[in-house]
C-alpha atoms as a PDB file:
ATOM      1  CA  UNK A   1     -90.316  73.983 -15.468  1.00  0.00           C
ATOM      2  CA  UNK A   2     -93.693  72.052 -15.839  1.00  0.00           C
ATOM      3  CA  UNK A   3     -97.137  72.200 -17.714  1.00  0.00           C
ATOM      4  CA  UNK A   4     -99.634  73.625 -15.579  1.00  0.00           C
ATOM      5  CA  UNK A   5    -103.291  73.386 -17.346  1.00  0.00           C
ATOM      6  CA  UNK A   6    -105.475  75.987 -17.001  1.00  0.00           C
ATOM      7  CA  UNK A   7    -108.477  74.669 -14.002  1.00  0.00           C
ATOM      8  CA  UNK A   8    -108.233  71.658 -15.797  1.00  0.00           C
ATOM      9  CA  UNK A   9    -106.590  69.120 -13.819  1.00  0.00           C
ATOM     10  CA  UNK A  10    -107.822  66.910 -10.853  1.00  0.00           C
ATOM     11  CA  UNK A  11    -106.511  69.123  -7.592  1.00  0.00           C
ATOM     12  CA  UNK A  12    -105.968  66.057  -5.800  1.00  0.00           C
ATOM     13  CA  UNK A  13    -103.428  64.617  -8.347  1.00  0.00           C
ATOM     14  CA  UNK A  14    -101.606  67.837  -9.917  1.00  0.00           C
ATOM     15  CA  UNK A  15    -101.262  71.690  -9.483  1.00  0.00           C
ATOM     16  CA  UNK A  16    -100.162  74.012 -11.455  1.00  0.00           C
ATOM     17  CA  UNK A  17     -90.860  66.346 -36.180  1.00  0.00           C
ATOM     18  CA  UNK A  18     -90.116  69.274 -37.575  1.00  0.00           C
ATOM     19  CA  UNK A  19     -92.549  70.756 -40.528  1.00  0.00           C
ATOM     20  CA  UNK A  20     -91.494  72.669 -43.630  1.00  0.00           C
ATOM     21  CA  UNK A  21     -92.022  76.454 -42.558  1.00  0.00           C
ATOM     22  CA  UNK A  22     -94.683  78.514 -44.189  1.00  0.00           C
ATOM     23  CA  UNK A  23     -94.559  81.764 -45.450  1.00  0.00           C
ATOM     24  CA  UNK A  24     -96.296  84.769 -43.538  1.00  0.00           C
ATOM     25  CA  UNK A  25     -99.211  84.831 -45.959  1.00  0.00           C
ATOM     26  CA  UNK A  26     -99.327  81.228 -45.697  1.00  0.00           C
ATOM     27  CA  UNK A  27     -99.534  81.163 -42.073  1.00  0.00           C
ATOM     28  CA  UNK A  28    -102.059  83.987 -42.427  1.00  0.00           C
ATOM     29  CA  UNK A  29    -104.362  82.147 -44.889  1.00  0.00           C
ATOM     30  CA  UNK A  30    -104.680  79.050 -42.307  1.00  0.00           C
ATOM     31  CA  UNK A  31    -105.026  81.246 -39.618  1.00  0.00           C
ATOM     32  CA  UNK A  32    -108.207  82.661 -40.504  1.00  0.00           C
ATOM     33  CA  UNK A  33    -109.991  80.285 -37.919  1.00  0.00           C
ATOM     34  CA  UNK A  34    -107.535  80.634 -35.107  1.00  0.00           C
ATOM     35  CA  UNK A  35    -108.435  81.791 -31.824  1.00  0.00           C
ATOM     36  CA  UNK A  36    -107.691  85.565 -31.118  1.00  0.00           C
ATOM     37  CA  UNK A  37    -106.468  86.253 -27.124  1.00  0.00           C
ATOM     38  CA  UNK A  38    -106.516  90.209 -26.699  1.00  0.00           C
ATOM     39  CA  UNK A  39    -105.641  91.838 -22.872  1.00  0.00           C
ATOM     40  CA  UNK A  40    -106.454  95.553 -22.634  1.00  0.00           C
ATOM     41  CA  UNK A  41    -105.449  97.783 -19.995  1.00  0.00           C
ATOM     42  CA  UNK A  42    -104.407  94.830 -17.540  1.00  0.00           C
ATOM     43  CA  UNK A  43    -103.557  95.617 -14.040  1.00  0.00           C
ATOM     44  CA  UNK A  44    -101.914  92.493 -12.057  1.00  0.00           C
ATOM     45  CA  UNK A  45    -100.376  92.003  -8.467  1.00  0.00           C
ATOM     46  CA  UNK A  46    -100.306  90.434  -5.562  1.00  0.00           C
ATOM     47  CA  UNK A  47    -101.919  90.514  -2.113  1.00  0.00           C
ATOM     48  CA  UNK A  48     -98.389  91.104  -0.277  1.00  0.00           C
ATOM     49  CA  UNK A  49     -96.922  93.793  -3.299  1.00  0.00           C
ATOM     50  CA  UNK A  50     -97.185  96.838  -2.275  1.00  0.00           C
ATOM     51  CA  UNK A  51     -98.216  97.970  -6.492  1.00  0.00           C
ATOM     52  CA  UNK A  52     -99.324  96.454  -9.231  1.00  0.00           C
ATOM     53  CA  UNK A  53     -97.075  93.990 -10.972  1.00  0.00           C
ATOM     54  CA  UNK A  54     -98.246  94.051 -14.585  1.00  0.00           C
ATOM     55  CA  UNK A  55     -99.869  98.118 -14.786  1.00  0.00           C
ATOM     56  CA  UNK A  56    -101.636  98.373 -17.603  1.00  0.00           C
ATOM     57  CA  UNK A  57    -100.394  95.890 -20.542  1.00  0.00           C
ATOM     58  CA  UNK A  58    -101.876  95.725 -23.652  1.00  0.00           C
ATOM     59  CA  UNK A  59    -101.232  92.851 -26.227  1.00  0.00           C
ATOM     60  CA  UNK A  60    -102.677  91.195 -29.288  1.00  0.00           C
ATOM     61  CA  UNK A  61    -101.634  87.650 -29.592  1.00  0.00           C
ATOM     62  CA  UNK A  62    -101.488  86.986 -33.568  1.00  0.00           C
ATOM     63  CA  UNK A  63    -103.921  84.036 -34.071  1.00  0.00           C
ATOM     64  CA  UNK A  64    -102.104  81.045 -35.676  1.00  0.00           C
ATOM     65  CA  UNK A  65     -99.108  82.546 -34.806  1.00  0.00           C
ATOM     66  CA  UNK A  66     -96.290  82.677 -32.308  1.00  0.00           C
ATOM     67  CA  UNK A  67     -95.348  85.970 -30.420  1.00  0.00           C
ATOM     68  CA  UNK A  68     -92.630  85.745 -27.383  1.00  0.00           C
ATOM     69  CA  UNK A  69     -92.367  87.983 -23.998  1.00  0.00           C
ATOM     70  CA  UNK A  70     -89.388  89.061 -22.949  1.00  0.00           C
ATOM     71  CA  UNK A  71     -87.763  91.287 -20.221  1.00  0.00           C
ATOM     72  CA  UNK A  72     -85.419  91.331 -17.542  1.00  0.00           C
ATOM     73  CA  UNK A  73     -86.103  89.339 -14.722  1.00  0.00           C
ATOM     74  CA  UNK A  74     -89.098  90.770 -12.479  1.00  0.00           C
ATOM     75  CA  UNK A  75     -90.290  92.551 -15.634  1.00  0.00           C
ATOM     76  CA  UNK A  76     -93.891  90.932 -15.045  1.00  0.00           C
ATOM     77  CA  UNK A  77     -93.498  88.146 -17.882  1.00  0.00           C
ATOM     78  CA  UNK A  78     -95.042  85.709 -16.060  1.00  0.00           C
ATOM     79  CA  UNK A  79     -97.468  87.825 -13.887  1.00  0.00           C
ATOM     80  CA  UNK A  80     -98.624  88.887 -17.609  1.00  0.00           C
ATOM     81  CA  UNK A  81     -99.487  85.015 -18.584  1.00  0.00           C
ATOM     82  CA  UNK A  82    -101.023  84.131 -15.964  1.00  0.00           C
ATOM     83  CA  UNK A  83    -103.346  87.027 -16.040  1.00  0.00           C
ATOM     84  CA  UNK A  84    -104.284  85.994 -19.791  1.00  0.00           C
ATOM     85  CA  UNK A  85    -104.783  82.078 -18.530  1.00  0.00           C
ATOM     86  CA  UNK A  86    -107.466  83.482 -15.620  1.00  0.00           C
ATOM     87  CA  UNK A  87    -104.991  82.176 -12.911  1.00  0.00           C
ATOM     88  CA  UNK A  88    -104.944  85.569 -11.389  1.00  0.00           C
ATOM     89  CA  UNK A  89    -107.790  87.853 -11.318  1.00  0.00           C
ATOM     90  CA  UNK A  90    -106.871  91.560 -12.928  1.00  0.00           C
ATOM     91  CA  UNK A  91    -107.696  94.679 -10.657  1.00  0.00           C
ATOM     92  CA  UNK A  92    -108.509  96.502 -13.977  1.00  0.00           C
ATOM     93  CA  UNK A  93    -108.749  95.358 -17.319  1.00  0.00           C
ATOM     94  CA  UNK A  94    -109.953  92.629 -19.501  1.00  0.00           C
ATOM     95  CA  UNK A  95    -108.477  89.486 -21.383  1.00  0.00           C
ATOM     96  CA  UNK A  96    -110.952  88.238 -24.034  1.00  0.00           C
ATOM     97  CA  UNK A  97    -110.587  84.979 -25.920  1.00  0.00           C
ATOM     98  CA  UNK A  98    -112.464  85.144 -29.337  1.00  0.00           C
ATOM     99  CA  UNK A  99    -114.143  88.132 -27.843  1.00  0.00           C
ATOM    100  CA  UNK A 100    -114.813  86.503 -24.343  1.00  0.00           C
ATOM    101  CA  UNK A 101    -114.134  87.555 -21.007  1.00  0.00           C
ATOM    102  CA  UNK A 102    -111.946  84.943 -19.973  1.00  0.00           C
ATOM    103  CA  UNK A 103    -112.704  85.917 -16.801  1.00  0.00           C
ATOM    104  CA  UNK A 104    -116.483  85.048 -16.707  1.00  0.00           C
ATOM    105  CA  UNK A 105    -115.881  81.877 -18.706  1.00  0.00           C
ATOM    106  CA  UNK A 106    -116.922  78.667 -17.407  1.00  0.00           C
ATOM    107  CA  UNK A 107    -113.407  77.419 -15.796  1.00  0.00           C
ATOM    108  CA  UNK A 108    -113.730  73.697 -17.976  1.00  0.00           C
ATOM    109  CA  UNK A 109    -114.814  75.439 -21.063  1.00  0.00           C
ATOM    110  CA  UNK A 110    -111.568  77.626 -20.738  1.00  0.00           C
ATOM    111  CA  UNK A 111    -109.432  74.595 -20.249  1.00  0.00           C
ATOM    112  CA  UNK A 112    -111.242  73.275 -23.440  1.00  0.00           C
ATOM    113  CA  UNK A 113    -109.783  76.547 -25.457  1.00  0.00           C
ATOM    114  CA  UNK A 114    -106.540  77.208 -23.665  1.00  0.00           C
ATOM    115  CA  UNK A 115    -103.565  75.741 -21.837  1.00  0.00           C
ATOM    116  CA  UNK A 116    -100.921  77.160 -19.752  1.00  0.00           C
ATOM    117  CA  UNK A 117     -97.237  75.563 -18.742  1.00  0.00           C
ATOM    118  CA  UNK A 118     -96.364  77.675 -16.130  1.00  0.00           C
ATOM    119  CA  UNK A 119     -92.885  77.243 -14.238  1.00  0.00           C
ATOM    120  CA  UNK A 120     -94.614  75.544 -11.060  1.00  0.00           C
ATOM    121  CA  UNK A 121     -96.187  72.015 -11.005  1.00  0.00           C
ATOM    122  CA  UNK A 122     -96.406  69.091  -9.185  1.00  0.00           C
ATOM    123  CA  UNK A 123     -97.301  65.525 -10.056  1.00  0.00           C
ATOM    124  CA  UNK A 124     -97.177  62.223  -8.055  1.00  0.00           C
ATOM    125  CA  UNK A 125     -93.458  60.655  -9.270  1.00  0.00           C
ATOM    126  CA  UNK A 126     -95.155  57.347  -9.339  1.00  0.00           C
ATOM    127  CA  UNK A 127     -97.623  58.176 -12.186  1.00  0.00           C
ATOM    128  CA  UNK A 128     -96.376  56.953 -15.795  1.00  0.00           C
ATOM    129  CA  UNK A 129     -96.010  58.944 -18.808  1.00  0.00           C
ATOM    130  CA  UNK A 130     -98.710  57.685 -20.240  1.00  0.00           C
ATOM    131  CA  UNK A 131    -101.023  58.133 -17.266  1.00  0.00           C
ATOM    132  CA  UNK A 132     -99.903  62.147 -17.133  1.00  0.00           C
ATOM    133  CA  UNK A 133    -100.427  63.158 -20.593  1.00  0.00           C
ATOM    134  CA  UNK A 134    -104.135  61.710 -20.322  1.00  0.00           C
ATOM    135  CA  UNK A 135    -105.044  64.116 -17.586  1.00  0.00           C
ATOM    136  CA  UNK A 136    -104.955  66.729 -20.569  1.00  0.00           C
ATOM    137  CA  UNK A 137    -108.173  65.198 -21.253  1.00  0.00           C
ATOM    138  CA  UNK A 138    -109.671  65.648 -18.254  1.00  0.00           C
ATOM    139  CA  UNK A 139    -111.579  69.141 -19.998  1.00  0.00           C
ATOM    140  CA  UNK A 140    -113.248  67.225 -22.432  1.00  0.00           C
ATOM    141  CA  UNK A 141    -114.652  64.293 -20.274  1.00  0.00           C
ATOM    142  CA  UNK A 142    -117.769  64.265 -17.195  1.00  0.00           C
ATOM    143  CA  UNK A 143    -116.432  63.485 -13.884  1.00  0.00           C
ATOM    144  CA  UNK A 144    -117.454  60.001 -13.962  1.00  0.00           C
ATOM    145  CA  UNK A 145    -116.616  59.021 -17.711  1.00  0.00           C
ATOM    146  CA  UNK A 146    -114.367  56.896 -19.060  1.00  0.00           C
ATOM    147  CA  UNK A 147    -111.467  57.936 -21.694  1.00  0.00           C
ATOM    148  CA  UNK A 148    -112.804  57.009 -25.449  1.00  0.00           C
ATOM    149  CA  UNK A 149    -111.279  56.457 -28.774  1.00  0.00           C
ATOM    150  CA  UNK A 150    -111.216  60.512 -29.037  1.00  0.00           C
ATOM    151  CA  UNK A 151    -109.259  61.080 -26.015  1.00  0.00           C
ATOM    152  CA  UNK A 152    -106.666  57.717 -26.861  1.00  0.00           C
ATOM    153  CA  UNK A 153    -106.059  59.522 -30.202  1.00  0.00           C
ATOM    154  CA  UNK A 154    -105.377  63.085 -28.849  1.00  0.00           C
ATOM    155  CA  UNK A 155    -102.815  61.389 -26.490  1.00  0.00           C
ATOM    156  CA  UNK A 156    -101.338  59.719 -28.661  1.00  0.00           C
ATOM    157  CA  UNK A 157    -100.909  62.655 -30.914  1.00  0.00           C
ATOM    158  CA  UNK A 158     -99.454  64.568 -27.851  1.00  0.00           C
ATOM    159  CA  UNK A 159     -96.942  62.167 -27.197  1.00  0.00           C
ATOM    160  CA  UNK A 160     -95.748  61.946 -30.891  1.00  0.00           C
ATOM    161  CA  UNK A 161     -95.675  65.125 -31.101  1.00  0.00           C
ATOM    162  CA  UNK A 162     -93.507  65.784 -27.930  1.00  0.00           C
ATOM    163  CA  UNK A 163     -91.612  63.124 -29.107  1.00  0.00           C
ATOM    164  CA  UNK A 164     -91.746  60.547 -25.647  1.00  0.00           C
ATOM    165  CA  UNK A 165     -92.844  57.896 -27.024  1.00  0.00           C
ATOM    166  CA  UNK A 166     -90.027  55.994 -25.638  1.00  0.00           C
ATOM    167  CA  UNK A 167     -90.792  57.237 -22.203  1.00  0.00           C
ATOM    168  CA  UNK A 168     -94.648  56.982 -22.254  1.00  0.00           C
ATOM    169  CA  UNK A 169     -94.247  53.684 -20.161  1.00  0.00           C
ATOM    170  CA  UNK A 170     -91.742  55.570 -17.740  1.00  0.00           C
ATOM    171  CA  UNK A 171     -92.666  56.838 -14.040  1.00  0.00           C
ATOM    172  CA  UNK A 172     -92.372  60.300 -13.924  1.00  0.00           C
ATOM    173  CA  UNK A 173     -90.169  60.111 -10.962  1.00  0.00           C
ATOM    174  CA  UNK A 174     -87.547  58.535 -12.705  1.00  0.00           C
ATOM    175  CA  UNK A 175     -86.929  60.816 -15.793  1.00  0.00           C
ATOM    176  CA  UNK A 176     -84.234  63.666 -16.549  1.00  0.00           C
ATOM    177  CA  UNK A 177     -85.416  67.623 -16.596  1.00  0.00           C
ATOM    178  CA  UNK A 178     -85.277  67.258 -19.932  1.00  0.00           C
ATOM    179  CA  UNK A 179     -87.981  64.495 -20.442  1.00  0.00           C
ATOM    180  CA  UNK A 180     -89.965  65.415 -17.390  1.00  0.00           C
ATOM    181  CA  UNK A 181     -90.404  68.602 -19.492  1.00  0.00           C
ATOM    182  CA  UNK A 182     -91.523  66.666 -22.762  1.00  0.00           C
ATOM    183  CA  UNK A 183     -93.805  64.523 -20.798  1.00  0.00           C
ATOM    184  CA  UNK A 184     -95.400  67.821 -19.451  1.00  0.00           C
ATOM    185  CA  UNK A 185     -95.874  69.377 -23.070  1.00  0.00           C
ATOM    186  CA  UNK A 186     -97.613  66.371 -24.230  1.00  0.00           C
ATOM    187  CA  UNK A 187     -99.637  66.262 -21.393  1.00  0.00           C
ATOM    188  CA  UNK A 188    -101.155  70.334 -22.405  1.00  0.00           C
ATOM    189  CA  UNK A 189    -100.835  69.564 -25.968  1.00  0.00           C
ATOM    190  CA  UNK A 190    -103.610  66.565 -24.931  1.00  0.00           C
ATOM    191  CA  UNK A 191    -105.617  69.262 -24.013  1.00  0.00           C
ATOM    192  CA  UNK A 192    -106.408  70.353 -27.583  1.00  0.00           C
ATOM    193  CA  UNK A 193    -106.689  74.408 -27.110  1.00  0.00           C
ATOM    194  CA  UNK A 194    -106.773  76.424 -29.746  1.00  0.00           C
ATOM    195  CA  UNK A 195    -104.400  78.578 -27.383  1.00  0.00           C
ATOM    196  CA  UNK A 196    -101.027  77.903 -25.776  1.00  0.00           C
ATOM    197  CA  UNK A 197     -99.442  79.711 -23.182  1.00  0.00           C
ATOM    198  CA  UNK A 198     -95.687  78.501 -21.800  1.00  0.00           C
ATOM    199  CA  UNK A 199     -93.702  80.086 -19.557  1.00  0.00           C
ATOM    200  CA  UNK A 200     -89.800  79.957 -20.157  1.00  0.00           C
ATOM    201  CA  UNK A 201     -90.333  76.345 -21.251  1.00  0.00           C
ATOM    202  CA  UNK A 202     -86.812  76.101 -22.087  1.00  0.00           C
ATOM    203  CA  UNK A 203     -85.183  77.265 -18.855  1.00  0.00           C
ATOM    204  CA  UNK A 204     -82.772  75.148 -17.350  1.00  0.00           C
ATOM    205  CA  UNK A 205     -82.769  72.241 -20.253  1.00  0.00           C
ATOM    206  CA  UNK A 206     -79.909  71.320 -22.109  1.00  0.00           C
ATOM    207  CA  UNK A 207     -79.319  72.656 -26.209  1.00  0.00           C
ATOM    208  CA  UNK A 208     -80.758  69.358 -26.890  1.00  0.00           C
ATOM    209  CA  UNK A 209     -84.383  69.343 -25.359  1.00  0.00           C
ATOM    210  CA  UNK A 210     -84.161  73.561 -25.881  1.00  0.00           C
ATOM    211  CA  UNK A 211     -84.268  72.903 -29.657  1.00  0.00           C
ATOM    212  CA  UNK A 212     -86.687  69.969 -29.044  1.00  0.00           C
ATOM    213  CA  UNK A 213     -89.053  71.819 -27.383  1.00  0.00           C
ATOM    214  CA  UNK A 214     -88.186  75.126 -29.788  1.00  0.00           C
ATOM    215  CA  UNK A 215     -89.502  72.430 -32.673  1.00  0.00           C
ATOM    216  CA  UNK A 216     -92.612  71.237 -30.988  1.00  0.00           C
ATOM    217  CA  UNK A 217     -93.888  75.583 -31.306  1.00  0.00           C
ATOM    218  CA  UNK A 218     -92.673  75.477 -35.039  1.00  0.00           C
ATOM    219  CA  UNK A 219     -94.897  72.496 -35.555  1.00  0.00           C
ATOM    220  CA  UNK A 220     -97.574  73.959 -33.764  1.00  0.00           C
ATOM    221  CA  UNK A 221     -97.262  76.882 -35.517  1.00  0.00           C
ATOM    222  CA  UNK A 222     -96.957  75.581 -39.109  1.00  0.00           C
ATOM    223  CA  UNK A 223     -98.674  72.570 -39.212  1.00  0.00           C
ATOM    224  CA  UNK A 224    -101.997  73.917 -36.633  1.00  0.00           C
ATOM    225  CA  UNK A 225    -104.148  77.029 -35.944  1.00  0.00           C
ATOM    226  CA  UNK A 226    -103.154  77.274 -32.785  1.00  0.00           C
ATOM    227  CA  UNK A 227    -102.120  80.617 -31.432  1.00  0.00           C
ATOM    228  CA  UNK A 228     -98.646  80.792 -28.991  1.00  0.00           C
ATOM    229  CA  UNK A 229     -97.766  82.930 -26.447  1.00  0.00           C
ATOM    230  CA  UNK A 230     -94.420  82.075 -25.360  1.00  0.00           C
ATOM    231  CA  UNK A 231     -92.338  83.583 -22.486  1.00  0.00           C
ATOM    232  CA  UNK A 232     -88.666  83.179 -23.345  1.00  0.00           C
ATOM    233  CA  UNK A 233     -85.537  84.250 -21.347  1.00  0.00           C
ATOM    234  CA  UNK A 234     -82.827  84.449 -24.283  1.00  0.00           C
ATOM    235  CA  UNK A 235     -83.668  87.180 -26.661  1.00  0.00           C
ATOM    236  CA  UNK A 236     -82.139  85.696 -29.630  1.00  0.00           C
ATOM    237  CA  UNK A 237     -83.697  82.569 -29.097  1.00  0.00           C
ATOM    238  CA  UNK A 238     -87.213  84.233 -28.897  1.00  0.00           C
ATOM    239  CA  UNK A 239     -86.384  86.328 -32.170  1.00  0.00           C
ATOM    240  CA  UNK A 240     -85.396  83.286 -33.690  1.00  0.00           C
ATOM    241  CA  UNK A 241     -88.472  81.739 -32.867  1.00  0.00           C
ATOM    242  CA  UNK A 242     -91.246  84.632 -32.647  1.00  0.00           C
ATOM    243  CA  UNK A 243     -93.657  86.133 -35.215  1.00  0.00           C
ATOM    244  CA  UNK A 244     -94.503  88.955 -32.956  1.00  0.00           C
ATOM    245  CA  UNK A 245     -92.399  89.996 -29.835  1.00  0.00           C
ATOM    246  CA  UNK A 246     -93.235  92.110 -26.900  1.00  0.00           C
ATOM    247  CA  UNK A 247     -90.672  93.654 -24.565  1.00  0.00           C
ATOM    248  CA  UNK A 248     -91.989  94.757 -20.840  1.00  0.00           C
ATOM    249  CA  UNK A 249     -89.574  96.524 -18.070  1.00  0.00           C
ATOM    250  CA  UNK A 250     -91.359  96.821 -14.588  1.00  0.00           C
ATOM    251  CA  UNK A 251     -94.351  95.922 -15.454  1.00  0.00           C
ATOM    252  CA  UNK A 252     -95.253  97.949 -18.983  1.00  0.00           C
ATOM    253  CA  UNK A 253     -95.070  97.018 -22.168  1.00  0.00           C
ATOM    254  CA  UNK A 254     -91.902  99.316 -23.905  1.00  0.00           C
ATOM    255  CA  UNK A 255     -92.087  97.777 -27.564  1.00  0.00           C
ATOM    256  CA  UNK A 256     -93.897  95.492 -29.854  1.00  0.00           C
ATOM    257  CA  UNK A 257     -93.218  93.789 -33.606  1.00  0.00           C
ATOM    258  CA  UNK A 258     -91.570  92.314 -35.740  1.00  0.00           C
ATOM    259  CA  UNK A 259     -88.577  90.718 -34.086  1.00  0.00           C
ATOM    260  CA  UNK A 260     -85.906  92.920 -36.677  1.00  0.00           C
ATOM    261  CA  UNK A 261     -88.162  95.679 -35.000  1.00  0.00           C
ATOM    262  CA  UNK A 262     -88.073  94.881 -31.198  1.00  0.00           C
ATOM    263  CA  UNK A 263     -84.419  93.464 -30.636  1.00  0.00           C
ATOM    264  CA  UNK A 264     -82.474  96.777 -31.161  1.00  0.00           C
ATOM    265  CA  UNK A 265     -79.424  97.929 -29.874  1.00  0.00           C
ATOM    266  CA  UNK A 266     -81.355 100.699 -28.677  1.00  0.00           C
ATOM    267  CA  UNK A 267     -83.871  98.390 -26.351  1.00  0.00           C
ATOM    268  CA  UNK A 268     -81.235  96.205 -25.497  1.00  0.00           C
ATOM    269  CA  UNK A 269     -79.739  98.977 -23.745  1.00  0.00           C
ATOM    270  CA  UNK A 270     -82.933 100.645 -22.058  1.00  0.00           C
ATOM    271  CA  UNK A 271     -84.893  97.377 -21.096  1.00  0.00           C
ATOM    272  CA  UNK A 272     -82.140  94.802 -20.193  1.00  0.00           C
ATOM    273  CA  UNK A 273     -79.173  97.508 -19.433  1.00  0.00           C
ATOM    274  CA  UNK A 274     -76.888  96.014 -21.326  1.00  0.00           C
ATOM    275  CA  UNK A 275     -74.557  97.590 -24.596  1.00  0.00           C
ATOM    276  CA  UNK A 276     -74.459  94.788 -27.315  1.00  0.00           C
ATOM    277  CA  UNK A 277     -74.171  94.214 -30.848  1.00  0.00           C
ATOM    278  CA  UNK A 278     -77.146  93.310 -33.158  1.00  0.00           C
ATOM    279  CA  UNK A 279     -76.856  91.749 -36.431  1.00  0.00           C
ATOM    280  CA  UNK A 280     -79.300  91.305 -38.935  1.00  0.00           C
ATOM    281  CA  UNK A 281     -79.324  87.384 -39.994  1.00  0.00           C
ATOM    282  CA  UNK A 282     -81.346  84.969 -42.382  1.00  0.00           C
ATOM    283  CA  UNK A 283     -82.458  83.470 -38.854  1.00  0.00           C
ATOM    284  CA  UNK A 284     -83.317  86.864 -37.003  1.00  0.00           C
ATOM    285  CA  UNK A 285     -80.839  88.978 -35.327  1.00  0.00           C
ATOM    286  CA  UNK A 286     -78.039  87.746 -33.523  1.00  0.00           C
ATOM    287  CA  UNK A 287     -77.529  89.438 -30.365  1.00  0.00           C
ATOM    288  CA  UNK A 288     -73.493  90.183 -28.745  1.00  0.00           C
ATOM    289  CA  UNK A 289     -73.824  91.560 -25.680  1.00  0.00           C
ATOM    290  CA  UNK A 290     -70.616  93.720 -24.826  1.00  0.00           C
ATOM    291  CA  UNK A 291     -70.885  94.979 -21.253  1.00  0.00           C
ATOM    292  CA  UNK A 292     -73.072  95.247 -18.567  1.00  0.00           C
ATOM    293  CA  UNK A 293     -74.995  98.970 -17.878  1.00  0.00           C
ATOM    294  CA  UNK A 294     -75.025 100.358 -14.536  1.00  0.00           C
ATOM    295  CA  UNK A 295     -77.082 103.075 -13.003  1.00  0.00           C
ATOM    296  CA  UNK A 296     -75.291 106.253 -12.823  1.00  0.00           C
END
């Protein structure tokens, strides 16, 4: 999968250290400037679906914090973000950023204020590192103006923080999955949003890069005001990870909370059809599945 930021890229070109952890007052307390990303009533599809994808979500995205989507495949995870990111337009409902319509928003002043890694992008393989994470500034600059001291710190930040800074001289073409992906996350955390959205940005990477790219979000989340929205195929990996979780099944939302509060035997059963064991654990519950449900 690949960062894909929000109108904010040049068309032409591409498409589409870990922090002590705070408490949950802490986190509150320095989230009292974060950005606040609301969707009411959202209706989402597609031109050749014959219904709506997404029919009638609602979600509050914590600000400051992280909360995680899950759901079986198809469940409209990813229809969901990329109704919130203004890459597809609702047929009812609103999403409002800080109170905003994203909807009516200026497409660079969006970009300014939030970034989406979706699970389709493209970028020319010949490009370095270096050169991709500094089209995350492309927001923040006039068509015709040169990078400044501003957007050579923010990169560098990025890339520190993604940790590639052994790759930044790299062509993009030559790297592994795994670093392609860290070169993409510094190139939206360049973008310097107050909101993040990422879609399964763990899929197909190895333990390693999963629990380097599960430490980037921690560091966002502890060490920033920047609120998450995180799509995440494993379950225990998202509970692990999540202050808030939401659960959707075809297209509607069928639980919200606390992870000890969403990941139940109960909705493990009616939302992924699957009996399995949970366990309450110091680091969220720990999920055995047991068998496989089928319709009766």
């Amino acid at each position: 999968m690949a960062i894909e930021r929000t109108n904010a890229t040049d068309p032409d070109e591409l498409s589409g250290a870990n922090a002590p952890s705070q408490t949950t007052g802490e986190r509150a307390a320095d989230a009292s400037d974060a950005s606040d990303l609301d969707a009411e009533g959202l209706v989402l599809g597609y031109p050749t679906a014959p219904a709506p994808i997404v029919d009638g979500a609602s979600i509050a995205a914590e600000p400051g914090a992280v909360t995680a989507l899950v759901g079986p495949n198809g469940s409209g995870k990813s229809t969901l973000l990329k109704g919130l990111a203004n890459q597809l337009a609702p047929e009812d409902g609103s999403v409002l950023l800080d109170g905003r319509d994203v909807h009516s928003m200026d497409t660079k002043a969006l970009a300014r204020e939030l970034g989406l890694l979706s699970q389709e992008s493209t970028s020319p393989d010949s490009i370095t590192v270096e050169e991709l994470v500094h089209h995350g500034r492309y927001p923040h600059r006039g068509f015709f103006e040169r990078t400044t001291e501003a957007d050579a710190r923010a990169v560098d930040r990025a890339v520190e923080l993604a940790g590639c800074g052994h790759l930044r001289d790299r062509e993009v073409g030559s790297l592994s999955g795994g670093q392609k992906q860290l070169a993409w996350i510094a190139m939206v955390l360049a973008q310097d949003t107050d909101v993040l959205l990422l879609d399964e940005p763990t899929t197909f990477l190895d333990l390693h890069h999963q629990m380097e790219v599960m430490a980037i979000i921690e560091t966002l989340r502890d060490e920033s005001e920047v609120t998450v929205v995180v799509v995440l195929h494993d379950i225990e990996q998202a509970a692990r990870l999540a202050d808030r979780m939401v659960a959707l099944k075809d297209g509607e939302v069928r639980a919200r909370g606390s992870p000890e509060d969403v990941v139940t035997e109960e909705l493990l059963a009616d939302v992924f059809r699957v009996d399995a064991e949970v366990v309450a654990t110091e680091n969220g519950p720990r999920v055995t599945p047991l068998r496989a449900r089928h319709e009766e």
